[in-house]
N, C-alpha and C. Protein backbone atom coordinates (compact mmCIF):
# COMPACT_ATOMS: atom_id res chain seq x y z
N UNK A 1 28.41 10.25 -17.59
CA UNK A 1 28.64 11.69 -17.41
C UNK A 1 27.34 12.37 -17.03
N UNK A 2 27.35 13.36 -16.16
CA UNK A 2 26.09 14.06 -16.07
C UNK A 2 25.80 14.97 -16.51
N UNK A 3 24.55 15.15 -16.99
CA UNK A 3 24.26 16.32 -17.94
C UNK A 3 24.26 17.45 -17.18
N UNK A 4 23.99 18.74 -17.65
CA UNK A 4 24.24 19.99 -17.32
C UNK A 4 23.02 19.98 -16.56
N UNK A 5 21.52 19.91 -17.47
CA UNK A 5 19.95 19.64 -17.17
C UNK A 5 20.00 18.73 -15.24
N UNK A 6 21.09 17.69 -15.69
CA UNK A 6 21.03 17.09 -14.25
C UNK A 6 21.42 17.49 -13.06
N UNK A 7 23.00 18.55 -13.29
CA UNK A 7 23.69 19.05 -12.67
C UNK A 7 22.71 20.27 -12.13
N UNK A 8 21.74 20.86 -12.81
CA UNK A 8 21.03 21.85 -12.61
C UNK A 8 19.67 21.21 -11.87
N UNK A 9 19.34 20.71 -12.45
CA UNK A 9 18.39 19.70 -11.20
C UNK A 9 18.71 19.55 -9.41
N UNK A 10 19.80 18.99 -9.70
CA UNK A 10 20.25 18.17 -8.65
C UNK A 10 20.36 19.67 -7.38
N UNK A 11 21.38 20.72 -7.83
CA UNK A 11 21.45 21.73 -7.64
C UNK A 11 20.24 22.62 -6.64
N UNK A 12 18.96 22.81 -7.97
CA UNK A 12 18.23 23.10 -7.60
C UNK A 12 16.96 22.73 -6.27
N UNK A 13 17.15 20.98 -6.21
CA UNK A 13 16.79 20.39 -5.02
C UNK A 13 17.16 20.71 -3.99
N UNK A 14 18.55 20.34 -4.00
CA UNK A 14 19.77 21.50 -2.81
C UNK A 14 19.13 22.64 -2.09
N UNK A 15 18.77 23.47 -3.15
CA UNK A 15 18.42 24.35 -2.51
C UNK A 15 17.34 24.51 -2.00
N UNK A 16 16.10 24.06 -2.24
CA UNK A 16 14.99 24.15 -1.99
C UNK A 16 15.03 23.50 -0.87
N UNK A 17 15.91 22.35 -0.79
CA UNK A 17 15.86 21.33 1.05
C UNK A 17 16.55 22.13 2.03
N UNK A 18 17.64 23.11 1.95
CA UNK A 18 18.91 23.58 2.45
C UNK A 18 17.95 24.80 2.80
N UNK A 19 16.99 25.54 1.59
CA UNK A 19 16.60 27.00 2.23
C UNK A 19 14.90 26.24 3.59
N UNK A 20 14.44 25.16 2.91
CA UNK A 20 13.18 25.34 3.85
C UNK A 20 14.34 24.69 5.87
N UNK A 21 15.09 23.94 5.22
CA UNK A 21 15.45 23.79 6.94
C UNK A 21 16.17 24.72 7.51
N UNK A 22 16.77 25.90 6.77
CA UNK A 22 17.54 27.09 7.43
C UNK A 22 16.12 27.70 7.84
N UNK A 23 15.24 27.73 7.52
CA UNK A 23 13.86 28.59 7.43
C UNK A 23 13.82 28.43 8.92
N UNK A 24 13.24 30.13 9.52
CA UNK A 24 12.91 29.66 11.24
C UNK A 24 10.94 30.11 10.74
N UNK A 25 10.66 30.69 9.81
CA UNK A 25 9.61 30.80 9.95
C UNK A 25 8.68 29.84 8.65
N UNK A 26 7.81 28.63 9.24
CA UNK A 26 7.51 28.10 8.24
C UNK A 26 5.64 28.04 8.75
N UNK A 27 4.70 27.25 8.01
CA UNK A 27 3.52 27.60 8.87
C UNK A 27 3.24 26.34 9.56
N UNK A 28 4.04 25.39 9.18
CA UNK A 28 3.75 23.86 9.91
C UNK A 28 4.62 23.57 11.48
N UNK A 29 4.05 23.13 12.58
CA UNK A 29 4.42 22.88 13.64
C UNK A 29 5.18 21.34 13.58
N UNK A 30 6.04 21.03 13.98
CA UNK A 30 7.16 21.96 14.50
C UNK A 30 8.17 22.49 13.07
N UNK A 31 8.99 23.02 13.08
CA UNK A 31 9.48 23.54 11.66
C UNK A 31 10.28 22.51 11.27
N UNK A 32 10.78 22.30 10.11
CA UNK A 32 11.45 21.62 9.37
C UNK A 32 13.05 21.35 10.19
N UNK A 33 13.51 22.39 10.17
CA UNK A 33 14.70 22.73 11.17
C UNK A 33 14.64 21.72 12.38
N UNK A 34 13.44 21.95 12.96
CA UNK A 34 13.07 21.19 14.66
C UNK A 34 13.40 19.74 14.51
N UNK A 35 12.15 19.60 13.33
CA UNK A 35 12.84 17.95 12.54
C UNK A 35 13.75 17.02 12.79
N UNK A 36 14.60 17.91 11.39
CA UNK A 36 16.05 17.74 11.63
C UNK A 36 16.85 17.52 12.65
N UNK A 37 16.27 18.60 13.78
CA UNK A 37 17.59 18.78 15.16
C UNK A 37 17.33 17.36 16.12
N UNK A 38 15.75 17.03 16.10
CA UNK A 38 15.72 15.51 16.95
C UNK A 38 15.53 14.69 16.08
N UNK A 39 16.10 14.18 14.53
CA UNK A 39 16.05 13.34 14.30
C UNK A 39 17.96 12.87 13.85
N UNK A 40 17.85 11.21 13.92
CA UNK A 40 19.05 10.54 13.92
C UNK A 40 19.42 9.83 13.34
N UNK A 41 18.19 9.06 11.74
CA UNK A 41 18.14 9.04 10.63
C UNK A 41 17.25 9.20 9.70
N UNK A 42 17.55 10.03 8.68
CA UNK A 42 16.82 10.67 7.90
C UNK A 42 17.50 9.49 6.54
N UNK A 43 15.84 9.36 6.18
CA UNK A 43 16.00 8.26 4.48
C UNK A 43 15.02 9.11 3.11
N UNK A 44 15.89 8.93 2.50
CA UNK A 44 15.31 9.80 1.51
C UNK A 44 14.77 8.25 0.39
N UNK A 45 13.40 8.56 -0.08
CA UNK A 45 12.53 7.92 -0.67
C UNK A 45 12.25 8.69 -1.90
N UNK A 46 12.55 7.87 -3.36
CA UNK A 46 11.97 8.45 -4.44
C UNK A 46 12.37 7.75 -5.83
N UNK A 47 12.38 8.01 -6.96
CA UNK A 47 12.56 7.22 -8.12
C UNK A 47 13.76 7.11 -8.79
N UNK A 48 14.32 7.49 -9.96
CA UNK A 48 15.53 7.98 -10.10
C UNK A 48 16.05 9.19 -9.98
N UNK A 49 15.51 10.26 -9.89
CA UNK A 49 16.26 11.63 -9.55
C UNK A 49 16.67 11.08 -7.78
N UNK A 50 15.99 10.36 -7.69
CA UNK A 50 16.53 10.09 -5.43
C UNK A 50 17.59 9.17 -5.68
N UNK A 51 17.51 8.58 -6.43
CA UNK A 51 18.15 7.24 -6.62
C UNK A 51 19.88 7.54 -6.98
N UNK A 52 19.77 8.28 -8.14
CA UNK A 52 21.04 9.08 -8.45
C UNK A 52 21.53 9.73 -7.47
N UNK A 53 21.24 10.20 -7.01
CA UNK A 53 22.06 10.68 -5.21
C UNK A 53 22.79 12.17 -5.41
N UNK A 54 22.49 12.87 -6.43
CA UNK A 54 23.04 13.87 -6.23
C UNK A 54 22.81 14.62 -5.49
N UNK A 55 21.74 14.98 -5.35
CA UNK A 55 21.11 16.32 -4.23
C UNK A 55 20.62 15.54 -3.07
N UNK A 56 20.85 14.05 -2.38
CA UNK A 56 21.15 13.90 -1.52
C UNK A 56 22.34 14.03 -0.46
N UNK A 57 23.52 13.94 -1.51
CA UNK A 57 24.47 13.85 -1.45
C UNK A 57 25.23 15.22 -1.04
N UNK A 58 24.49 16.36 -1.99
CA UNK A 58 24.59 17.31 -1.74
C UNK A 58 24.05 17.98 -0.06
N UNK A 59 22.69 17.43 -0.21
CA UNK A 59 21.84 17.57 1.48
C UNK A 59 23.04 16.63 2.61
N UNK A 60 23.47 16.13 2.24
CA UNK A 60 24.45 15.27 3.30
C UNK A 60 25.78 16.15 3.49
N UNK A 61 26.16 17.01 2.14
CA UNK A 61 27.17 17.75 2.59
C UNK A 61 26.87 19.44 3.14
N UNK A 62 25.74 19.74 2.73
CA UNK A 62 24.88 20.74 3.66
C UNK A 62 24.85 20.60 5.41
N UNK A 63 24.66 19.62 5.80
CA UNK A 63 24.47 18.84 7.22
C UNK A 63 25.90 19.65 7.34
N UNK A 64 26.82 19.37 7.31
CA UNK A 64 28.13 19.47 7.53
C UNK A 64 28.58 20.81 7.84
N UNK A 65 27.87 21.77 7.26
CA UNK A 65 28.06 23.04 7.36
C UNK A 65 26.86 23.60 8.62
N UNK A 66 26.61 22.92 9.07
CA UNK A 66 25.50 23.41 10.43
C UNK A 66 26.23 22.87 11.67
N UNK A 67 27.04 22.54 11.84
CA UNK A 67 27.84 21.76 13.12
C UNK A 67 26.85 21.58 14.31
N UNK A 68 25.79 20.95 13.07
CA UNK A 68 24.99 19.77 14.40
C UNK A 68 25.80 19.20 15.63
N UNK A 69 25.37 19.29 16.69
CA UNK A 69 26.23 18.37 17.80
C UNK A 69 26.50 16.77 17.41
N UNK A 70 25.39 16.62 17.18
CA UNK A 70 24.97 14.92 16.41
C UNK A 70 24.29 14.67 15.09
N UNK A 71 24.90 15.40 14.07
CA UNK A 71 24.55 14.95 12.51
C UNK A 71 23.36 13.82 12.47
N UNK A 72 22.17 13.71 11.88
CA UNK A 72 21.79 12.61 11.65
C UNK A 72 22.70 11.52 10.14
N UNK A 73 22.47 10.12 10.43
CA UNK A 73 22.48 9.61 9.12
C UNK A 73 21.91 9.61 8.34
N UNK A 74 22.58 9.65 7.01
CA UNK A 74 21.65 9.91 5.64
C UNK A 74 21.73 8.62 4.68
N UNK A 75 20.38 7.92 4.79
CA UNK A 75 20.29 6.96 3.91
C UNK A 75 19.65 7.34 2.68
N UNK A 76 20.23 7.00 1.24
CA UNK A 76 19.35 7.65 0.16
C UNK A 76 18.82 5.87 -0.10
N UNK A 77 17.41 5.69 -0.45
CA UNK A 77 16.36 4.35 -0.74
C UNK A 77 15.27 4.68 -1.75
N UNK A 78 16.11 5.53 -2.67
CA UNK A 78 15.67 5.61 -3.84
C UNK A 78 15.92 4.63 -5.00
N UNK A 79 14.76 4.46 -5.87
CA UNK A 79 14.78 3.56 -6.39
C UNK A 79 14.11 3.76 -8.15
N UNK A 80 15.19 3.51 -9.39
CA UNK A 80 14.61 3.98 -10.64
C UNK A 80 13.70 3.64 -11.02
N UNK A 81 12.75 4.37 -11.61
CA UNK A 81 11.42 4.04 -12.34
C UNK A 81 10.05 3.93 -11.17
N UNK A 82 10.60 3.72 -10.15
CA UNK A 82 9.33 3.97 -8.99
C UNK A 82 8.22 4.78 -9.42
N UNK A 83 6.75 4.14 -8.68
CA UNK A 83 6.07 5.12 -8.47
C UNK A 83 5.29 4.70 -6.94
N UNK A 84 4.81 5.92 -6.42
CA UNK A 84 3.81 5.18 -5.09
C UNK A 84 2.11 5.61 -5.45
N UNK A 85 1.88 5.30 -6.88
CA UNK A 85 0.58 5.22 -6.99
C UNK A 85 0.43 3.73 -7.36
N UNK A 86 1.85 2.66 -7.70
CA UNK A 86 1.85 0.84 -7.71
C UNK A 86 1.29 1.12 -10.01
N UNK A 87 1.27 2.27 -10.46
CA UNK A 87 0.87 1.56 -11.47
C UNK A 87 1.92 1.94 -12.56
N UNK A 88 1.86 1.38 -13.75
CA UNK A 88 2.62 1.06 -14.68
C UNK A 88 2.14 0.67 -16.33
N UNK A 89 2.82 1.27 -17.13
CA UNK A 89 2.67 1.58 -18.64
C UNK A 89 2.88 0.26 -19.22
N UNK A 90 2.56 -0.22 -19.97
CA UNK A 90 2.46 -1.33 -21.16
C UNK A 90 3.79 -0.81 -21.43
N UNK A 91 4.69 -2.09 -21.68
CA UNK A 91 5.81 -1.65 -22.48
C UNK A 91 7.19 -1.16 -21.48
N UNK A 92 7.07 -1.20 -20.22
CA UNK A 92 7.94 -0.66 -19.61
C UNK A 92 8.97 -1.69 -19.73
N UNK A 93 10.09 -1.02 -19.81
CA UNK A 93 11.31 -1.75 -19.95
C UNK A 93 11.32 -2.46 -21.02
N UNK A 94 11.53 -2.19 -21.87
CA UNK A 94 10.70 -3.06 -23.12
C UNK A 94 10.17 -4.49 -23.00
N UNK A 95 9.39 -4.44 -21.90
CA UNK A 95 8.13 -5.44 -21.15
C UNK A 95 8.80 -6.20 -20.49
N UNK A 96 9.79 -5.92 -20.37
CA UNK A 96 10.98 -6.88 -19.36
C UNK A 96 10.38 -6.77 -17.83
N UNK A 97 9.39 -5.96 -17.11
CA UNK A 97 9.21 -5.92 -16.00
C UNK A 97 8.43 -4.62 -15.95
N UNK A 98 7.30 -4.56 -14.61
CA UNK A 98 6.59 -3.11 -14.89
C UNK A 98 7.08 -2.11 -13.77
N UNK A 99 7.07 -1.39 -13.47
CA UNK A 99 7.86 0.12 -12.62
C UNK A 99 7.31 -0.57 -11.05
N UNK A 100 8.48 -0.69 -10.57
CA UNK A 100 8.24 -0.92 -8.81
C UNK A 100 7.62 0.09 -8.19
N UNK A 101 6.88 -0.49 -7.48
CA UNK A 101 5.75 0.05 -6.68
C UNK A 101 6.18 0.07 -5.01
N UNK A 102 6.75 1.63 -4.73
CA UNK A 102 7.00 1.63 -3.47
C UNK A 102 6.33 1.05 -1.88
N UNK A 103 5.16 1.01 -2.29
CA UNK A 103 4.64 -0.22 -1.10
C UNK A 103 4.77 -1.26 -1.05
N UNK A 104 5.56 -2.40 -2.12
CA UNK A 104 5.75 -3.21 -2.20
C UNK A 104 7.02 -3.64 -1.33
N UNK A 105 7.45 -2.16 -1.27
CA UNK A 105 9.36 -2.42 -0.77
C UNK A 105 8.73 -1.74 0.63
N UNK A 106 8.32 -0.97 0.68
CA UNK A 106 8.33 -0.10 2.13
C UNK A 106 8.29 -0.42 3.55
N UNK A 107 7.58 -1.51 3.60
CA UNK A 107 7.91 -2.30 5.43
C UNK A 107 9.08 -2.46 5.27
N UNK A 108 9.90 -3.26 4.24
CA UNK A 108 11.22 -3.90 4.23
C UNK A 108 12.11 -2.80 4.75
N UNK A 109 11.92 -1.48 4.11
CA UNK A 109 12.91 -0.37 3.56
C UNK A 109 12.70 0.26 5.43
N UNK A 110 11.69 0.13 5.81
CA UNK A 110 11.52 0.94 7.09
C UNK A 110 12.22 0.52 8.12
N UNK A 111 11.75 -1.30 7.83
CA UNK A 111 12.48 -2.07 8.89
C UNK A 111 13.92 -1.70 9.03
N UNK A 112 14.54 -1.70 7.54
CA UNK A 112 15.95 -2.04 8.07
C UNK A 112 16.43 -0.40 8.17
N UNK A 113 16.02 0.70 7.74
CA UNK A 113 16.81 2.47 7.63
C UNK A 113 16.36 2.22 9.11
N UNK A 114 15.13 2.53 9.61
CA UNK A 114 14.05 3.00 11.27
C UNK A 114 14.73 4.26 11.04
N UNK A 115 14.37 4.96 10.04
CA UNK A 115 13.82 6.73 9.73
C UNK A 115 12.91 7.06 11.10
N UNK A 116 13.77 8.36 11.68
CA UNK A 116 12.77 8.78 12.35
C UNK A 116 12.40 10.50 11.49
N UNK A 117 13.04 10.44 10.61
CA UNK A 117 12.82 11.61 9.27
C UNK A 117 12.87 10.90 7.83
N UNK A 118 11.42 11.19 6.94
CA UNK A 118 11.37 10.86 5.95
C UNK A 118 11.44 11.84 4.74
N UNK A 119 12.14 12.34 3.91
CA UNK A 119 12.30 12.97 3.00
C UNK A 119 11.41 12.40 1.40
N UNK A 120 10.22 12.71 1.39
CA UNK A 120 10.14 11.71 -0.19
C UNK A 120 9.71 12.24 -1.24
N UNK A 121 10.50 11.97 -2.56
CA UNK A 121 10.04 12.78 -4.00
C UNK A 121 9.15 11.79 -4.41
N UNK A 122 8.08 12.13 -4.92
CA UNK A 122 7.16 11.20 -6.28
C UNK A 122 6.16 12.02 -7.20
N UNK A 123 5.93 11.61 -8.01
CA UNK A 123 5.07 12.03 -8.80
C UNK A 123 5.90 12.15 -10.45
N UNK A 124 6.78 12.38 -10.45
CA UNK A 124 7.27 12.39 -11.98
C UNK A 124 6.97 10.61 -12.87
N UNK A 125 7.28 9.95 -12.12
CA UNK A 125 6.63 8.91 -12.95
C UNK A 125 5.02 8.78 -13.07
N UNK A 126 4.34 8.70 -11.46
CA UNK A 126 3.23 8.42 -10.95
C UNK A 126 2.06 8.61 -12.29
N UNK A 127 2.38 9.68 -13.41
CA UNK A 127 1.62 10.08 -14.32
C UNK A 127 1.67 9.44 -15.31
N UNK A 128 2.46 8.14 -15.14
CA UNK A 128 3.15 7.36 -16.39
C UNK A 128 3.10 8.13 -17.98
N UNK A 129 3.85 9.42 -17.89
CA UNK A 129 4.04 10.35 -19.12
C UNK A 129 3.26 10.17 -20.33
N UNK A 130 2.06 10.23 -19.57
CA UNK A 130 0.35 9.94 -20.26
C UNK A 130 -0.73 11.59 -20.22
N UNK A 131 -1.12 11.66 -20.86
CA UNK A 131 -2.17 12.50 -20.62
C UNK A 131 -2.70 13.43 -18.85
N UNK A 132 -3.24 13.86 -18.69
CA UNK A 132 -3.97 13.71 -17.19
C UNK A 132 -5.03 12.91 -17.45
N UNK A 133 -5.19 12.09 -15.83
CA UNK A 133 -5.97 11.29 -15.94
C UNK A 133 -7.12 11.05 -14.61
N UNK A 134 -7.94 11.26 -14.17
CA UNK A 134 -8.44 11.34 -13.11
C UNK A 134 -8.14 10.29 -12.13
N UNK A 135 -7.90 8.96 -12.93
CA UNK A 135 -8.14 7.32 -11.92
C UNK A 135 -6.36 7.55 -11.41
N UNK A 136 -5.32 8.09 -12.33
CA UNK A 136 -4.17 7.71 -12.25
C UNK A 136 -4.02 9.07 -10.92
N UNK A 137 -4.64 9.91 -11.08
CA UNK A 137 -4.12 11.19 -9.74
C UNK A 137 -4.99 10.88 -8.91
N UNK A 138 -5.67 9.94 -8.42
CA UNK A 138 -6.43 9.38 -7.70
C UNK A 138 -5.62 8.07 -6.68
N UNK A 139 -5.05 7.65 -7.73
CA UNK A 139 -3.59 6.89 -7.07
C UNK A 139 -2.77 7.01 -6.37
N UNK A 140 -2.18 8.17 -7.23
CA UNK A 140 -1.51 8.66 -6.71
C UNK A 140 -1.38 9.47 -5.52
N UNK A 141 -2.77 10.19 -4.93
CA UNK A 141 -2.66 10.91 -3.57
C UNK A 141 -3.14 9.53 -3.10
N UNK A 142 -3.48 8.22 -2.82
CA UNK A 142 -3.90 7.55 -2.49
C UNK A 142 -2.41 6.71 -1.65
N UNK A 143 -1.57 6.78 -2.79
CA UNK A 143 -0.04 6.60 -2.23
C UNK A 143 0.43 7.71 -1.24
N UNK A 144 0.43 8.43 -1.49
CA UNK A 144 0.95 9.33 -0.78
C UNK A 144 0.32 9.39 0.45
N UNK A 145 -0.81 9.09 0.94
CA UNK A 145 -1.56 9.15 2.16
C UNK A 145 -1.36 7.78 3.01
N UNK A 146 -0.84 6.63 2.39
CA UNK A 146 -0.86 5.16 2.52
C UNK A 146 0.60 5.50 2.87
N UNK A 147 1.68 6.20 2.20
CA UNK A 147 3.11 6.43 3.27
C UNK A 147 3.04 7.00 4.31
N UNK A 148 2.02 8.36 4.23
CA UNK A 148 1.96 8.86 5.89
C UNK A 148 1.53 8.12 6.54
N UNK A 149 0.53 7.22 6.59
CA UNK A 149 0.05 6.51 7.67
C UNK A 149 0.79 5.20 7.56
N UNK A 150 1.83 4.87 6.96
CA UNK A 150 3.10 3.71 7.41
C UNK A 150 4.47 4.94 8.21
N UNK A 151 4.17 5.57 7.58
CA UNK A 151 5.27 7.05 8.67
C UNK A 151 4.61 7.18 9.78
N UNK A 152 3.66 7.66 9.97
CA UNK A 152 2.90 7.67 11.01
C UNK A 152 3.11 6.25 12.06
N UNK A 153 3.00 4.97 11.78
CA UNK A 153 2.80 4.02 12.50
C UNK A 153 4.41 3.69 13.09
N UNK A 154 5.51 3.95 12.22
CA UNK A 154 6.44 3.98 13.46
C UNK A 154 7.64 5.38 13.90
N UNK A 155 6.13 6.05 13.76
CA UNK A 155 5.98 7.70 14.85
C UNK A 155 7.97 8.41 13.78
N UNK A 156 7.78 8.36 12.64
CA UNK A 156 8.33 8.75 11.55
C UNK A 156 8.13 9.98 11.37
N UNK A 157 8.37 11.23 10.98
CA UNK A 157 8.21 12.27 10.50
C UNK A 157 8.19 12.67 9.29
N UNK A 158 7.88 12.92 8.12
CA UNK A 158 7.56 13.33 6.75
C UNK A 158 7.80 14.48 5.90
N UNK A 159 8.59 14.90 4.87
CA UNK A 159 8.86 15.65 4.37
C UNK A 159 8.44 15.40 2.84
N UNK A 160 7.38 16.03 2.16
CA UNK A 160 7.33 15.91 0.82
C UNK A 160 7.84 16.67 -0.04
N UNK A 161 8.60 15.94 -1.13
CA UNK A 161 8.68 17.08 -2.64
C UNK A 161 8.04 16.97 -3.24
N UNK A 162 7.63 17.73 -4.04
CA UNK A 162 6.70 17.69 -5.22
C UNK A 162 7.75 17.40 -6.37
N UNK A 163 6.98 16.40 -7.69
CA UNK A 163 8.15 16.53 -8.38
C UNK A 163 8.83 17.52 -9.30
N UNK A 164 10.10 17.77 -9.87
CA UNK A 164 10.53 18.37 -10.55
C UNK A 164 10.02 19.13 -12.01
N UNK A 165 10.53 19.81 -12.70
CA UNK A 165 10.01 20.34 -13.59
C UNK A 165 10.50 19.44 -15.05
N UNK A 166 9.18 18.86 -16.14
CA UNK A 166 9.37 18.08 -16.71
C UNK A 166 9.98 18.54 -17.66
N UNK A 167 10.95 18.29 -18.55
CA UNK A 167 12.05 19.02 -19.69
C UNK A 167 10.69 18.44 -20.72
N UNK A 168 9.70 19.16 -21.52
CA UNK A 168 9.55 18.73 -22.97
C UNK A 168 10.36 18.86 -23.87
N UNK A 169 11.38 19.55 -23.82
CA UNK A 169 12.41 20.06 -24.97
C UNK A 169 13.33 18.59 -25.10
N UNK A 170 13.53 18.11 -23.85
CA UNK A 170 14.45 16.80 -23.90
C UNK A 170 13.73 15.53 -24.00
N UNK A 171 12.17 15.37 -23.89
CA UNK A 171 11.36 13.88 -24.00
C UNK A 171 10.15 14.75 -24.98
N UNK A 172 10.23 14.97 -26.08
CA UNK A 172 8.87 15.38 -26.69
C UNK A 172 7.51 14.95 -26.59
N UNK A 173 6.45 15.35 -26.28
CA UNK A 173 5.27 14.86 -26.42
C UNK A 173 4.15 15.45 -26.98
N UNK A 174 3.88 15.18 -27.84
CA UNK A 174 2.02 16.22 -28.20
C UNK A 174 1.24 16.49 -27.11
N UNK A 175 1.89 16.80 -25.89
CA UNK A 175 1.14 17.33 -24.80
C UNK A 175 1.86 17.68 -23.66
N UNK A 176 1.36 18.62 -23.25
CA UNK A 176 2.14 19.29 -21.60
C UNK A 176 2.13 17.97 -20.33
N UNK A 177 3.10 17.37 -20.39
CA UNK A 177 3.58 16.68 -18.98
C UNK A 177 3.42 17.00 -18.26
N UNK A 178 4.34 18.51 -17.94
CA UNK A 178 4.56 19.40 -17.15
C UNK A 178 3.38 19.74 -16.54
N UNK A 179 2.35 19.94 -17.63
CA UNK A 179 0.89 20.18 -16.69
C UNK A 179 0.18 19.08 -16.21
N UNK A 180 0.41 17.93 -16.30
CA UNK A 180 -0.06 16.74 -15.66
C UNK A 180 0.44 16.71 -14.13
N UNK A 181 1.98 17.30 -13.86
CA UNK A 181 2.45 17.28 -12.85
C UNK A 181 1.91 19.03 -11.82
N UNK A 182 1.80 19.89 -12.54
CA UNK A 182 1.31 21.14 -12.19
C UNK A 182 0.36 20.50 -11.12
N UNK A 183 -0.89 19.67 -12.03
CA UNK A 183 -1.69 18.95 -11.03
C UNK A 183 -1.27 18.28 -9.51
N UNK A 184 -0.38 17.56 -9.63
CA UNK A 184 0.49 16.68 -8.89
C UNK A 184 0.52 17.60 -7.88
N UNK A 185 1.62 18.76 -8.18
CA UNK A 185 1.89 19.60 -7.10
C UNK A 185 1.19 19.95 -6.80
N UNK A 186 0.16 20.61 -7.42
CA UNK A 186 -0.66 21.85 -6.65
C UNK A 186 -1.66 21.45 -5.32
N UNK A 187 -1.67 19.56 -5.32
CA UNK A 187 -2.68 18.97 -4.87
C UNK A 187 -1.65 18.86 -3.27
N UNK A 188 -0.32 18.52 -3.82
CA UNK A 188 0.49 18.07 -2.37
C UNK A 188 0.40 19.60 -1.33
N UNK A 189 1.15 20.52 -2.65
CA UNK A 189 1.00 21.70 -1.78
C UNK A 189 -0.31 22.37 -1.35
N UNK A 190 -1.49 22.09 -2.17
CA UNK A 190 -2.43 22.25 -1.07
C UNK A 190 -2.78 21.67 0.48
N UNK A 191 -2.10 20.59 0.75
CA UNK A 191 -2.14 19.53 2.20
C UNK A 191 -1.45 20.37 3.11
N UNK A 192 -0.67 21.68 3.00
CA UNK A 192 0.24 21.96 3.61
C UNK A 192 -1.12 22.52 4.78
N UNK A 193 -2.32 23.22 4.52
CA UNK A 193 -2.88 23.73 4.99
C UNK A 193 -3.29 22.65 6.34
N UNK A 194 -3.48 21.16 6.16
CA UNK A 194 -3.64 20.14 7.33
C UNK A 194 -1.67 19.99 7.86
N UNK A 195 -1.21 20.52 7.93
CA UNK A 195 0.21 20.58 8.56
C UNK A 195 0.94 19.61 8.42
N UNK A 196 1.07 19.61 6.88
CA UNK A 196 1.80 18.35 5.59
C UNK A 196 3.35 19.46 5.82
N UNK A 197 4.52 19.29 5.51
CA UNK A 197 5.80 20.04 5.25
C UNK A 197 6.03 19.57 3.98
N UNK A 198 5.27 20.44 2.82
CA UNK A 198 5.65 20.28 1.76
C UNK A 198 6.88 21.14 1.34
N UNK A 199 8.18 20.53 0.35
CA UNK A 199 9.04 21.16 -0.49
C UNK A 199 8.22 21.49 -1.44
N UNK A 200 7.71 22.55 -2.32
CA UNK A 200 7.04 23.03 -3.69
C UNK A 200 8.55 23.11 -4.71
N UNK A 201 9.36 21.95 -4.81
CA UNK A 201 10.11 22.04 -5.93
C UNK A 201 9.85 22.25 -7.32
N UNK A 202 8.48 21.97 -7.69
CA UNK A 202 7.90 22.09 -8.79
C UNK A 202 7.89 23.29 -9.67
C-alpha cells in the first residue's frame, strides 16, 4: 500500500517536472520544453523514489495531455538503494550486499534505453544517512559530473533533481539529514549558473 508521505512525494515531483517543461521562460539554453519536443526517449535514472515509478508514471501521463505529434518513450531505470557517489554504509542490507553504484550499471543502461533525454534524481542516499561529510559530498558531485560526461559522450541531454525532502519525523536521527541534503542541493542548483537544467525539488 502506499503511504500518504509517498502519495505526496510522488505528487509533488509531478509537479515540479510538469511546471519546469510547461515553463517558456527558463535561464538555460535551450529550455526544458525544447528538450522534450526533439527528444524520442527519455530514461529516468535514480534510487528508489525513481524506481517506484510513481511520478514517472505520473510524468508519462502528463506527456499525454500535451498532444505531442510524437510522444517520446518513457523508460523508468531506477534502481533501490542506489547511489552515484559508488559508496556504501557497513551493514547495508543486513551485510547481505553494499548499495549499487550507478556507474557500475550505466554503459549497460545507456546501451540498451539510447536516451537522447536524461532525467536523474540522486543524492538522498549519496549521504549514506550519516552526518555531513566533506570526502562523501566530494563523491558525490564527482558522480554527478562523471554522468554528464557519459551523457555528454552519446550527445544525451540532462535533467537534474535534487533530492527530496528528508522525513525526520518518519527515520529519527540525532541529527538534521535534511541538512546534509540542503548541502546536496544547494551545490546542484548552484551549476545551473554553467547551463546545468536543474529541478530544485528539494
Amino acid at each position: 500500500m502506499v503511504s500518504i508521505r509517498d502519495f505526496a512525494r510522488a505528487c509533488g515531483m509531478l509537479f515540479c517536472i510538469a511546471a519546469l517543461f510547461s515553463s517558456v521562460a527558463f535561464a538555460a539554453e535551450p529550455t526544458p520544453r525544447e528538450l522534450l519536443d526533439k527528444s524520442r526517449r527519455v530514461v529516468f535514472l535514480g534510487d528508489s523514489i525513481t524506481a517506484a515509478g510513481g511520478y514517472v508514471a505520473g510524468f508519462e501521463a502528463w506527456l499525454l495531455t500535451q498532444e505531442l505529434k510524437s510522444p517520446p518513450v518513457v523508460i523508468d531505470a531506477g534502481l533501490p538503494s542506489e547511489t552515484v557517489s559508488g559508496l556504501s554504509e557497513e551493514g547495508h542490507a543486513g551485510g547481505k550486499f553494499p548499495r549499487p553504484d550507478l556507474h557500475e550499471r550505466l554503459d549497460r543502461v545507456l546501451k540498451l534505453t539510447r536516451p537522447d533525454l536524461i532525467i536523474a534524481c540522486y543524492g538522498m542516499n549519496c549521504g549514506i544517512y550519516e552526518p555531513f561529510d566533506e570526502e562523501r559530498f566530494a563523491r558525490y558531485r564527482q558522480g554527478i559530473e562523471k554522468l554528464r560526461t557519459k551523457a555528454d559522450a552519446i550527445k544525451a541531454n540532462i535533467i537534474h533533481v535534487t533530492p527530496p525532502f528528508f522525513d525526520g519525523a518518519r527515520m529519527k536521527k540525532p541529527f538534521s539529514y535534511n541538512a546534509v541534503l540542503d548541502r546536496y542541493s544547494e551545490w546542484l542548483v548552484g551549476q545551473r549558473k554553467d547551463g546545468w537544467v536543474v529541478i530544485d525539488l528539494h
